[in-house]
Protein backbone atom coordinates (compact mmCIF):
# COMPACT_ATOMS: atom_id res chain seq x y z
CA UNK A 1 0.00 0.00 0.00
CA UNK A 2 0.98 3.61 -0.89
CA UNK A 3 1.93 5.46 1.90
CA UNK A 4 -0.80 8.55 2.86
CA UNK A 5 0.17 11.64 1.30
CA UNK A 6 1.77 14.51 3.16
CA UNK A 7 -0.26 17.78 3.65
CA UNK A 8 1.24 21.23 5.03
CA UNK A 9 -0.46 21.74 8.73
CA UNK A 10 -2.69 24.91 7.16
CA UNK A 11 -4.54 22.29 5.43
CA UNK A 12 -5.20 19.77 8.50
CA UNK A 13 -8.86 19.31 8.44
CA UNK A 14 -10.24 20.40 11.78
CA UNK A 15 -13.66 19.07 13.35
CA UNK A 16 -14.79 22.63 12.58
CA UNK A 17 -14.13 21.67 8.91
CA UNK A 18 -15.34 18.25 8.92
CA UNK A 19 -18.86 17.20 7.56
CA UNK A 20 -19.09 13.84 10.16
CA UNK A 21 -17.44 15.73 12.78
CA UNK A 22 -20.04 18.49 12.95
CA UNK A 23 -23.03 15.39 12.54
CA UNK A 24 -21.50 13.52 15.28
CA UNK A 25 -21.55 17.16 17.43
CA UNK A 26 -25.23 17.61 16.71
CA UNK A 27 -26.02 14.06 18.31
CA UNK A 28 -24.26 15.17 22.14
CA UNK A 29 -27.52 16.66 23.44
CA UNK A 30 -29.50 13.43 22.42
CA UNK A 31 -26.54 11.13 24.20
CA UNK A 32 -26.59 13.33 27.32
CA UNK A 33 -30.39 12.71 28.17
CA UNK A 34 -30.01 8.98 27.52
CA UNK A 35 -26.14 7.59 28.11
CA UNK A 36 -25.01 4.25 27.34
CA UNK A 37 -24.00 2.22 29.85
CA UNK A 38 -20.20 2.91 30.84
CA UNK A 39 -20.51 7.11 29.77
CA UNK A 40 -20.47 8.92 32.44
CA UNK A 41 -21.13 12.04 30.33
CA UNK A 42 -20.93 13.84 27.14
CA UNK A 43 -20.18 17.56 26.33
CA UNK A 44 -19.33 19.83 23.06
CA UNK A 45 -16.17 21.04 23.82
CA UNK A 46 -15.92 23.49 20.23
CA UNK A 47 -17.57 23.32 16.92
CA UNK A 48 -17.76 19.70 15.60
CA UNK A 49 -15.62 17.92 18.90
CA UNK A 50 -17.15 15.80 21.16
CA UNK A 51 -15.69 15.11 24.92
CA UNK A 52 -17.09 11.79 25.68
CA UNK A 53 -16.26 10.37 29.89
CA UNK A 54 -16.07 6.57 30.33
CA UNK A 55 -15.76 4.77 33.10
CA UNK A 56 -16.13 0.97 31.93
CA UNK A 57 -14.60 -2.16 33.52
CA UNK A 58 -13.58 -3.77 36.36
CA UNK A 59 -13.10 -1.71 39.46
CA UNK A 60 -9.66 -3.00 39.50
CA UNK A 61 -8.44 -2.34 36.08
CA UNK A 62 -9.80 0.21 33.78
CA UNK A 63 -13.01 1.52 35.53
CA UNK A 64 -11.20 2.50 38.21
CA UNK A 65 -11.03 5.70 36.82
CA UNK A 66 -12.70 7.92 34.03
CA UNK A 67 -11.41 7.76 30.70
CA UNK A 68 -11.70 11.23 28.22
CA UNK A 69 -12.45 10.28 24.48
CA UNK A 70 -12.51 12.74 22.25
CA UNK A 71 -14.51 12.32 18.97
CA UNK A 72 -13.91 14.85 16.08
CA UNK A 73 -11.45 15.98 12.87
CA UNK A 74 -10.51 13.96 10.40
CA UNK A 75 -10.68 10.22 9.86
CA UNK A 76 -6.93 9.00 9.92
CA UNK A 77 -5.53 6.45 7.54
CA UNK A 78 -5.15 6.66 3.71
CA UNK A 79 -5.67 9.66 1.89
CA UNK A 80 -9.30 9.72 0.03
CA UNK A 81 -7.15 10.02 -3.08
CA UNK A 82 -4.94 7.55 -2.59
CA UNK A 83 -7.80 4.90 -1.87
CA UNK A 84 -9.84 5.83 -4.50
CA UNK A 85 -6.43 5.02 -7.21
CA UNK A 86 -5.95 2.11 -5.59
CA UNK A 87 -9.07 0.87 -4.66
CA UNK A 88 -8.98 0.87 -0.51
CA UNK A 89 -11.32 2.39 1.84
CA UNK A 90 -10.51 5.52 3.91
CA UNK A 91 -9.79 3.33 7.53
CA UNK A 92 -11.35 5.78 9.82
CA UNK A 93 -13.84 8.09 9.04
CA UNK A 94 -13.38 9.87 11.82
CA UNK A 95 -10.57 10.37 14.46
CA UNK A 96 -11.28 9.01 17.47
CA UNK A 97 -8.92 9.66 20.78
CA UNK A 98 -8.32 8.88 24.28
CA UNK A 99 -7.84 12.26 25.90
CA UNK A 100 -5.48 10.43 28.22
CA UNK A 101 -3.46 7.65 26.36
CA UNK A 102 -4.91 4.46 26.98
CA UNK A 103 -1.81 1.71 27.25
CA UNK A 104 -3.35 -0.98 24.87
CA UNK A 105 -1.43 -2.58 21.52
CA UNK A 106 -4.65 -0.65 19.41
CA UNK A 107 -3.78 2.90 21.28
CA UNK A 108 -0.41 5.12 20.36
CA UNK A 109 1.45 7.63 22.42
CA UNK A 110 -0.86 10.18 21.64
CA UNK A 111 -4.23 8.13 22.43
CA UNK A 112 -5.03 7.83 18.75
CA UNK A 113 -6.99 4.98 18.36
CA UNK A 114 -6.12 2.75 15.02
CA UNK A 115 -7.79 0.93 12.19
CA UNK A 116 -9.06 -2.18 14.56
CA UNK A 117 -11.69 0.50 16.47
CA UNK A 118 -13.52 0.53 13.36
CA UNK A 119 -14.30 -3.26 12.87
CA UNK A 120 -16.94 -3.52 14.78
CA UNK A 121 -20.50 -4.40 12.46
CA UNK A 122 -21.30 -1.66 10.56
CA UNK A 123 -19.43 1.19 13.02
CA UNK A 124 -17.25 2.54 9.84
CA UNK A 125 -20.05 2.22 7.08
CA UNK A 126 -22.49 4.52 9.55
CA UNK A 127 -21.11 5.59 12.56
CA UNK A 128 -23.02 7.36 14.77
CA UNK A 129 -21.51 8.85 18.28
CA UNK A 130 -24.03 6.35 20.33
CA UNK A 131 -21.97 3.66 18.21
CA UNK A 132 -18.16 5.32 18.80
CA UNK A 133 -19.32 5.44 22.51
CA UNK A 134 -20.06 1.69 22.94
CA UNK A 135 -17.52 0.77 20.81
CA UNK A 136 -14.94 2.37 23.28
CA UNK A 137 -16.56 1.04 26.16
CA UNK A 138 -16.26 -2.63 24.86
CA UNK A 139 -12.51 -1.73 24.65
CA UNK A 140 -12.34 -0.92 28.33
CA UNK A 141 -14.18 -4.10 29.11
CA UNK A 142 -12.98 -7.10 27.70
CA UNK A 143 -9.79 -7.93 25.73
CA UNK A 144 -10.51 -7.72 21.55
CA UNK A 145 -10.85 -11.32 19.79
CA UNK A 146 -9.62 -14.71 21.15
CA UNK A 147 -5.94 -14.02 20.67
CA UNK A 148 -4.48 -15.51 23.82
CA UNK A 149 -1.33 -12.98 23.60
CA UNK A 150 -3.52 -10.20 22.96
CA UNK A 151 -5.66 -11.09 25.92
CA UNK A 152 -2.34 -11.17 27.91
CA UNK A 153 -1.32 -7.61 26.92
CA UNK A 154 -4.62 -6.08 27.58
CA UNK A 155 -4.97 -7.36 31.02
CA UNK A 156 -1.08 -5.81 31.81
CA UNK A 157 -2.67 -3.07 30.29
CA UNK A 158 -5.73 -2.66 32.51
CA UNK A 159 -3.09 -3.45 35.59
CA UNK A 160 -0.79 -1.14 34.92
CA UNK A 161 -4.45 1.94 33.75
CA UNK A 162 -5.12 0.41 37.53
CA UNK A 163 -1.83 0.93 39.43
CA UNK A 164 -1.82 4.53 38.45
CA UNK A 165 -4.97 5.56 39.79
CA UNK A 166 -4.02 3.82 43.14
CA UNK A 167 -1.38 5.83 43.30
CA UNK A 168 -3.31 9.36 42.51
CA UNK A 169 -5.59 7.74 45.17
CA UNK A 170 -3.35 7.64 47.57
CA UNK A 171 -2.09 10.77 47.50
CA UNK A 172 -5.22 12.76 47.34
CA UNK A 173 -5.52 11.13 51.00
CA UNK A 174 -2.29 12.82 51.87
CA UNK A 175 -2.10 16.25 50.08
CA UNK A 176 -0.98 18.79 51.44
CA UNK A 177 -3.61 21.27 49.22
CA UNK A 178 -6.36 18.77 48.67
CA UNK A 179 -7.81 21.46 45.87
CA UNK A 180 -4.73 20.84 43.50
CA UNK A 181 -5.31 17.30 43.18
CA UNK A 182 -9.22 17.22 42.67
CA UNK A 183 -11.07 15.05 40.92
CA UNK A 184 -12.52 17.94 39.34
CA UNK A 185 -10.01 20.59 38.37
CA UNK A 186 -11.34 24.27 39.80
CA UNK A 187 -8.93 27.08 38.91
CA UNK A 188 -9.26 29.77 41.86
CA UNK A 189 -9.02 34.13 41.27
CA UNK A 190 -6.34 34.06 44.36
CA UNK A 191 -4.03 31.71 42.66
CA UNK A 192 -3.29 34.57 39.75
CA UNK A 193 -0.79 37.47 39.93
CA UNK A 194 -3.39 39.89 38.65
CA UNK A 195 -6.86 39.55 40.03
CA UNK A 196 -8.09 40.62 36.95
CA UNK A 197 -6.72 37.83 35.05
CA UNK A 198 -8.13 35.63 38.07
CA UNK A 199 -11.97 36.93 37.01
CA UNK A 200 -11.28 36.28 33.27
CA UNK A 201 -10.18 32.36 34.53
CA UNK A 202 -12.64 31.68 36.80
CA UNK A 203 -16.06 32.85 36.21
CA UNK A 204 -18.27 30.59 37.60
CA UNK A 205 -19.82 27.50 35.64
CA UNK A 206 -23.25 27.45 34.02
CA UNK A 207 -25.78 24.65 34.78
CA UNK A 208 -26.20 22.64 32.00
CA UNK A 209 -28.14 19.24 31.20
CA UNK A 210 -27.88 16.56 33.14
CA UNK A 211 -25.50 13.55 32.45
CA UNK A 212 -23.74 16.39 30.46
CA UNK A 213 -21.50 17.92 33.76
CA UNK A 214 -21.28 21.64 34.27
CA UNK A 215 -18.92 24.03 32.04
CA UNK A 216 -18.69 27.71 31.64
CA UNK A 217 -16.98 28.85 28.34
CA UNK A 218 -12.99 30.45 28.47
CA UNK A 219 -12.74 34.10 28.61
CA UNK A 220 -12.34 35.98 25.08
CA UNK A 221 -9.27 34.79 23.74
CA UNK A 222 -8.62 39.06 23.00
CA UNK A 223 -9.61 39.95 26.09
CA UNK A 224 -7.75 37.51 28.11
CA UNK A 225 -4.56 38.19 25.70
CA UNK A 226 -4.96 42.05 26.33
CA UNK A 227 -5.60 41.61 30.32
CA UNK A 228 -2.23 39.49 30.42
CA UNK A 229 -0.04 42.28 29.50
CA UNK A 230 1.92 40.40 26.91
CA UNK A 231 5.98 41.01 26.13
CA UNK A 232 7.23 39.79 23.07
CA UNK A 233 10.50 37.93 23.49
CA UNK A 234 10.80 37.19 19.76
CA UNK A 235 8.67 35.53 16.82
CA UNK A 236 5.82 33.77 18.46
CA UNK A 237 7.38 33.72 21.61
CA UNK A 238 5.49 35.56 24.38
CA UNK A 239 5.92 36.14 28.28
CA UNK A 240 3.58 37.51 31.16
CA UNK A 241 2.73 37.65 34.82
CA UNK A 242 0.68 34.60 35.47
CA UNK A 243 0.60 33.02 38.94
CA UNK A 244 0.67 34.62 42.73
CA UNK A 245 3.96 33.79 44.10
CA UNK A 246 1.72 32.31 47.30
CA UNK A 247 0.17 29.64 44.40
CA UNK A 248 3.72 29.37 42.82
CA UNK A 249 4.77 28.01 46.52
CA UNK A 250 1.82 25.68 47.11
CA UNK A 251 2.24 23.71 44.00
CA UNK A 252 6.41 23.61 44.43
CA UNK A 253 5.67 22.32 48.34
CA UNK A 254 3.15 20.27 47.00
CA UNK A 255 5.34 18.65 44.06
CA UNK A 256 8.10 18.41 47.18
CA UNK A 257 5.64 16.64 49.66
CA UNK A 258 4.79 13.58 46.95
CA UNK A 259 8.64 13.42 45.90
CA UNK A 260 8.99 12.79 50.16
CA UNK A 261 6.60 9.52 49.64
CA UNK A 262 7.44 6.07 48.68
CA UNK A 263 4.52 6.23 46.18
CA UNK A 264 6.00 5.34 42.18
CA UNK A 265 6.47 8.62 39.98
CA UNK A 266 7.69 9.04 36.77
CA UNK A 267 9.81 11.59 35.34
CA UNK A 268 9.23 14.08 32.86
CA UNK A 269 10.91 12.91 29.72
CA UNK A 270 13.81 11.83 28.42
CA UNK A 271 16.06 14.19 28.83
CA UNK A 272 15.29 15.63 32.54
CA UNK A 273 16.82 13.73 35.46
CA UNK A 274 14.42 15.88 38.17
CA UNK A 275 11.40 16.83 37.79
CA UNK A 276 8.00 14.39 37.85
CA UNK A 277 4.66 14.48 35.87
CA UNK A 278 2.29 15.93 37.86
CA UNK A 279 -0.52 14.29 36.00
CA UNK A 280 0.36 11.10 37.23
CA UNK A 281 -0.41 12.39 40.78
CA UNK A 282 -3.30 13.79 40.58
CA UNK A 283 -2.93 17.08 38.70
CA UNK A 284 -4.52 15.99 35.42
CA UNK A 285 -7.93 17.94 36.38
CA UNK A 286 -6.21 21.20 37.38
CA UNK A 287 -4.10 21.34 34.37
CA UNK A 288 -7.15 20.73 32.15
CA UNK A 289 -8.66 23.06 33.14
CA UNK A 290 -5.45 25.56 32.86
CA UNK A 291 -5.25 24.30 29.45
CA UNK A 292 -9.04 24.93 28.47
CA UNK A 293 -9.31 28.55 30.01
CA UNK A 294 -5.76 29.90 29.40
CA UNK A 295 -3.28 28.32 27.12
CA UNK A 296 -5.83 27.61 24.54
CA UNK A 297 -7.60 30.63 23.98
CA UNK A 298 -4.22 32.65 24.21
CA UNK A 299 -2.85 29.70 21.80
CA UNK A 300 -6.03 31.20 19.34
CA UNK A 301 -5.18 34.68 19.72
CA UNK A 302 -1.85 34.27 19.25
CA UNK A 303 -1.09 31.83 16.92
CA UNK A 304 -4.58 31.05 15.34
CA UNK A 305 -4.11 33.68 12.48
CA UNK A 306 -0.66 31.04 11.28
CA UNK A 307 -0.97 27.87 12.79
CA UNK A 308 -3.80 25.32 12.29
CA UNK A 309 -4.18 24.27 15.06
CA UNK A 310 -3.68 27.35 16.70
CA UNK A 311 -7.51 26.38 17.48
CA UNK A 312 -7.67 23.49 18.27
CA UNK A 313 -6.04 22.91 21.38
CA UNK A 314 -7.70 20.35 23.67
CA UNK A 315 -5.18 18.50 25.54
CA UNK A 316 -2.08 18.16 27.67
CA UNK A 317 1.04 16.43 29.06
CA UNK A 318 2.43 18.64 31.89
CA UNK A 319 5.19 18.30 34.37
CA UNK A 320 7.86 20.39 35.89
CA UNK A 321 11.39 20.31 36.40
CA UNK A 322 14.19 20.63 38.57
CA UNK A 323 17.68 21.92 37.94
CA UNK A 324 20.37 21.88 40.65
CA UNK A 325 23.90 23.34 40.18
CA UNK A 326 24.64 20.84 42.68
CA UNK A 327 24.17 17.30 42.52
CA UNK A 328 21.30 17.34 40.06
CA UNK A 329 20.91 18.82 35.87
CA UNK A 330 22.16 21.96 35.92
CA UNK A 331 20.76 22.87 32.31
CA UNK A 332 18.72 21.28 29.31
CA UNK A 333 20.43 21.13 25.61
CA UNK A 334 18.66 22.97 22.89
CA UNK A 335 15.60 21.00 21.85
CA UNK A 336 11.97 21.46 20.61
CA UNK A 337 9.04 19.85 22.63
CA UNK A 338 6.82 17.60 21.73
CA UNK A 339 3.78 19.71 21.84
CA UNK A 340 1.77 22.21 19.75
CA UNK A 341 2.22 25.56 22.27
CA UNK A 342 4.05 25.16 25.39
CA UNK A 343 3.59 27.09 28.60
CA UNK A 344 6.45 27.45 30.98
CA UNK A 345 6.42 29.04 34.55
CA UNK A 346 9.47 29.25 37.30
CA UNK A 347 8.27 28.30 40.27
CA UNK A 348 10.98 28.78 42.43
CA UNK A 349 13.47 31.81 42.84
CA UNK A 350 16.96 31.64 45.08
CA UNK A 351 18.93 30.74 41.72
CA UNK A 352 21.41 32.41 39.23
CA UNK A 353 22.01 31.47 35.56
CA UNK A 354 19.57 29.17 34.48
CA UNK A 355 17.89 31.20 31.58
CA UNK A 356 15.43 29.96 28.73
CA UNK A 357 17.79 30.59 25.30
CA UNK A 358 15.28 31.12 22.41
CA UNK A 359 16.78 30.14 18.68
CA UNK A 360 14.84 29.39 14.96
CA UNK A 361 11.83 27.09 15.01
CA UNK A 362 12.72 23.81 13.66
CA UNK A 363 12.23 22.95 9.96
CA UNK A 364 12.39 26.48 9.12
CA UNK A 365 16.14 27.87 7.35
CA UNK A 366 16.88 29.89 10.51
CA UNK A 367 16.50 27.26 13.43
CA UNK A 368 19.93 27.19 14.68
CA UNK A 369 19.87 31.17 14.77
CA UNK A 370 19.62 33.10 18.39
CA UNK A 371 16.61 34.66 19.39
CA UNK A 372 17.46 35.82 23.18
CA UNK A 373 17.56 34.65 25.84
CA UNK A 374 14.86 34.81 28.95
CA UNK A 375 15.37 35.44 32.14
CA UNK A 376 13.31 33.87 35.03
CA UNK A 377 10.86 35.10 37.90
CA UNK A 378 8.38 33.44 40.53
CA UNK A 379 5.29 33.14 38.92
CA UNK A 380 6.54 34.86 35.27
CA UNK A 381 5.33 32.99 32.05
CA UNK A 382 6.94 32.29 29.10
CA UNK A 383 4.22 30.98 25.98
CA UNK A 384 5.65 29.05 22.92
CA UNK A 385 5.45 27.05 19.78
CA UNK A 386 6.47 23.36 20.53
CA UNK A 387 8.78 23.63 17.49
CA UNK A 388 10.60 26.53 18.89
CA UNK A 389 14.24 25.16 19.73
CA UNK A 390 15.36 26.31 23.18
CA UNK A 391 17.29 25.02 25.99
CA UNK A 392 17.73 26.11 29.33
CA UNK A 393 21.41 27.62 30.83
CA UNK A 394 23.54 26.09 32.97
CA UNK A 395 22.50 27.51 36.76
CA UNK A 396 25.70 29.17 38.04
CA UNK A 397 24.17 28.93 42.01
CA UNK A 398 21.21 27.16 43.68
CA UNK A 399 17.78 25.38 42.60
CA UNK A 400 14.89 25.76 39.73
CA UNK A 401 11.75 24.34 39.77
CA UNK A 402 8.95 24.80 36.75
CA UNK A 403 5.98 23.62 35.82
CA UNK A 404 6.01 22.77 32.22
CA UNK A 405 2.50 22.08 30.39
CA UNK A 406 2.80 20.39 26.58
CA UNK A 407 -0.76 21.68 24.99
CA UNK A 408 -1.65 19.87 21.83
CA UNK A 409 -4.45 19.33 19.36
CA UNK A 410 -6.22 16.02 18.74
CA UNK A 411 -7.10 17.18 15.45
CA UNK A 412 -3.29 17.66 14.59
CA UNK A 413 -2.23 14.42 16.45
CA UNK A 414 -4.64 12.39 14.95
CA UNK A 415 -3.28 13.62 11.31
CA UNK A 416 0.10 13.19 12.43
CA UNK A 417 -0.18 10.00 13.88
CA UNK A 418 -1.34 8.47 10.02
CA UNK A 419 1.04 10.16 7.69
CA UNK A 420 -1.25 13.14 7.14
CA UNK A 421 0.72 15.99 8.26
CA UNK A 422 4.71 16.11 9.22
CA UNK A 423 4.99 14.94 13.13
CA UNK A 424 6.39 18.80 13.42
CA UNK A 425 3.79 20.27 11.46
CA UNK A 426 5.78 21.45 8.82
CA UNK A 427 8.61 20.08 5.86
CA UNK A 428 11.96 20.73 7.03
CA UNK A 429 13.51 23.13 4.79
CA UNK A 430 17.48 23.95 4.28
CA UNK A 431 19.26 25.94 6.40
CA UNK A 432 20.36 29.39 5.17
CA UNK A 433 23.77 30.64 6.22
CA UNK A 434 26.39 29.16 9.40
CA UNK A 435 24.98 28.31 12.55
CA UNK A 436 25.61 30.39 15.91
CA UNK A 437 27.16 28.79 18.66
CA UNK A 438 24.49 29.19 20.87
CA UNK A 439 22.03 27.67 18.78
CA UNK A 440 23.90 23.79 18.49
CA UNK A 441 22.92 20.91 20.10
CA UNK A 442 24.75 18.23 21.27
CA UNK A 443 21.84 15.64 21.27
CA UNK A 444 20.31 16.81 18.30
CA UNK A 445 22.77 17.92 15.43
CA UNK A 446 24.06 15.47 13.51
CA UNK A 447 27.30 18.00 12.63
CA UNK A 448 27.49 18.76 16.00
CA UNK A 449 31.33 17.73 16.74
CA UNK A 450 32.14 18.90 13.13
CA UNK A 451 29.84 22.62 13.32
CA UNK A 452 32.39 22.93 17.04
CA UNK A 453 35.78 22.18 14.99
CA UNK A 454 35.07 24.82 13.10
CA UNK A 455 34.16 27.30 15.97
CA UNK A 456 37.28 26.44 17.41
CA UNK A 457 39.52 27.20 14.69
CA UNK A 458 37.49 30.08 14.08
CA UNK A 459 38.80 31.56 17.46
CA UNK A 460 42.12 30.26 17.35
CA UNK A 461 43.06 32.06 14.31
């Protein structure tokens, strides 16, 4: 089979866009009144994407805990143009993801569910959201076929869904602020450097029919990017006073009081030593709901004029980090994240050194060029592409701690995911004139060792 076609991200189809999407969106009000069994509810979270909550399965394994699905944007798998020339049928007609990445064979990193969800009788040839919903459920149930391997991997699987919520159980029992680890994420005015930023954030939510949950729509993305007082750091890059330095302390102490238990955490990435993902102790809620009021409605003012999915931004993986100039990482290489828009806030002060260093965006002819270089304060925010290459300095004195949130768009994952879009959004295109110094990676370049050389003889002569 032909591989699926490349498209530039400005022409990812978005639910907005999509003829099914926007059908499947006009059946939520029916589901609400009448849910299947195992949907816990069932909102419109924007034009033509559907928020579906599960909670299906044993006690012990998967319905331990709710399960996000989001239902809208473009069916993933072979281009409509490539199947009609060769005669196959477009796999999914439309995408279907696990707001939180469900570990099963059928699921990938970005909760993007594959071909196999559409086998059921008659789901792909009219699918209707009641359909999608049981469909998902039966996945959270009982293991797919009578593979005896496959049967094996889904129950490790469902063990490993169920470990984790133990663990967030647990440590709602012993949290020190009980309201940052909530099973339903409330964002609070005092919590905000401005208090007129805290208003925008957290107006109150609207009733709303039942089995559907309450909701209150984000502030204005204008307004909300005009109350923020924004500073422009560079091209697309933004920064702004965002949380209280009494909030910026409760979350740090808080992120300090779990690293104290024996409980199992797991670090941010792959390339930070300290740090640990908050969502995996109970912070999922509270940074969805950061997500859905602030990062993407400023990620629709800001970038939504350029970027796609400027949006369409409906999810998260956040974290933070810790660099120590003792014993610990005292800086991060030059990178680019694996997100759509990233939002990064120090946490901590009592440091030196340690600043965010801003180059190109990657793919484009000037990513290994300096932007600047940021500087960090308690409770200051810096707002970013993913594909912006940065790195942070090596501290010269004391501790950093950040909370790092990784917003990103189903309706871009989903097309990455299948071949429809480049993972970074866009071609990578040649590099125009030499490199800086400041701008090389070690991890990353390929002429890394060779790009230094010529530095060095560069100085020496």
């Amino acid at each position: 089979m032909q591989p699926a076609k490349k498209r530039p991200a400005d022409e990812l189809v978005l639910a907005a866009d999509h003829a099914l999407s926007l059908r499947l969106a006009e059946e939520a009000e029916s589901l609400a009144h009448d849910l299947p069994a195992g949907v816990v509810r069932c909102r419109v979270l924007n034009d033509g994407l559907v928020e579906l909550m599960l909670r299906a399965g044993s006690v012990s394994g998967f319905g331990a805990r709710e399960w996000p699905l989001h239902v809208g944007g473009e069916g993933v798998g072979d281009e409509p143009s490539i199947a009609a020339v060769i005669g196959t049928a477009v796999r999914s007609p439309v995408a279907v993801r696990f707001g939180v990445p469900l570990p099963l064979d059928s699921v990938d990193d970005s909760g993007c569910c594959d071909a196999s969800f559409w086998e059921a009788d008659g789901l792909r040839e009219q699918p209707t959201l009641r359909a999608i919903a049981r469909r998902a459920v039966e996945w959270l149930e009982a293991p797919p076929g009578d593979d005896e391997a496959g049967r094996e991997r889904w129950l490790e699987a469902q063990a490993l869904a169920a470990a984790k919520t133990a663990t967030i159980a647990s440590y709602r029992e012993l949290a020190l602020h009980p309201e940052l680890v909530a099973e339903v994420g409330v964002l609070q005015p005092g919590w905000f450097a401005d208090p007129a930023v805290g208003r925008l954030l957290c107006s109150e939510p609207s009733p709303s029919p039942s089995g559907a949950g309450s909701s209150s729509a984000p502030a204005p993305s204008g307004a909300l990017a005009a109350a923020l007082s924004l500073e422009t750091l560079g091209d697309d890059i933004f920064s702004f006073e965002l949380f209280s330095p009494s909030f910026c302390a409760a979350l740090a102490a808080e992120v300090r009081s779990f690293e104290a238990t024996t409980l199992p955490r797991r670090r941010p990435n792959t390339m930070n030593n300290g740090g640990l993902v908050i969502n995996d102790i109970g912070m999922e809620p509270i940074m969805t709901e950061l997500t859905r009021r602030l990062v993407a409605p400023l990620a629709e003012a800001l970038y939504g004029a350029t970027e796609r999915f400027g949006r369409s931004i409906d999810h998260h993986h956040s974290f933070v980090v810790e660099y120590r100039h003792a014993g610990g990482d005292r800086g991060l290489d030059l990178h680019h994240d694996a997100s759509e828009v990233t939002l990064n806030v120090c946490l901590s002060g009592g440091f030196e050194g340690g600043g965010l260093r801003f180059c190109g965006q990657f793919g484009t002819p000037a990513h290994r060029r300096l932007h600047g270089v940021a500087g960090h304060r308690v409770g200051r925010a810096v707002l970013h592409l993913g594909r912006q290459r940065h790195g942070a300095d090596d501290l010269t004195a004391g501790e950093r701690l950040n909370l790092i949130l990784w917003a990103r768009s189903s309706a871009f994952r989903a097309a990455a995911a299948y071949g429809y879009v480049p993972p970074d959004g866009y071609p990578k295109a040649a590099e125009e004139g030499e490199p800086e110094r400041l701008c090389l990676s070690k991890s990353n370049d390929g002429d890394y060792e060779e790009r230094v050389k010529q530095f060095e003889a560069a100085a020496a002569t």
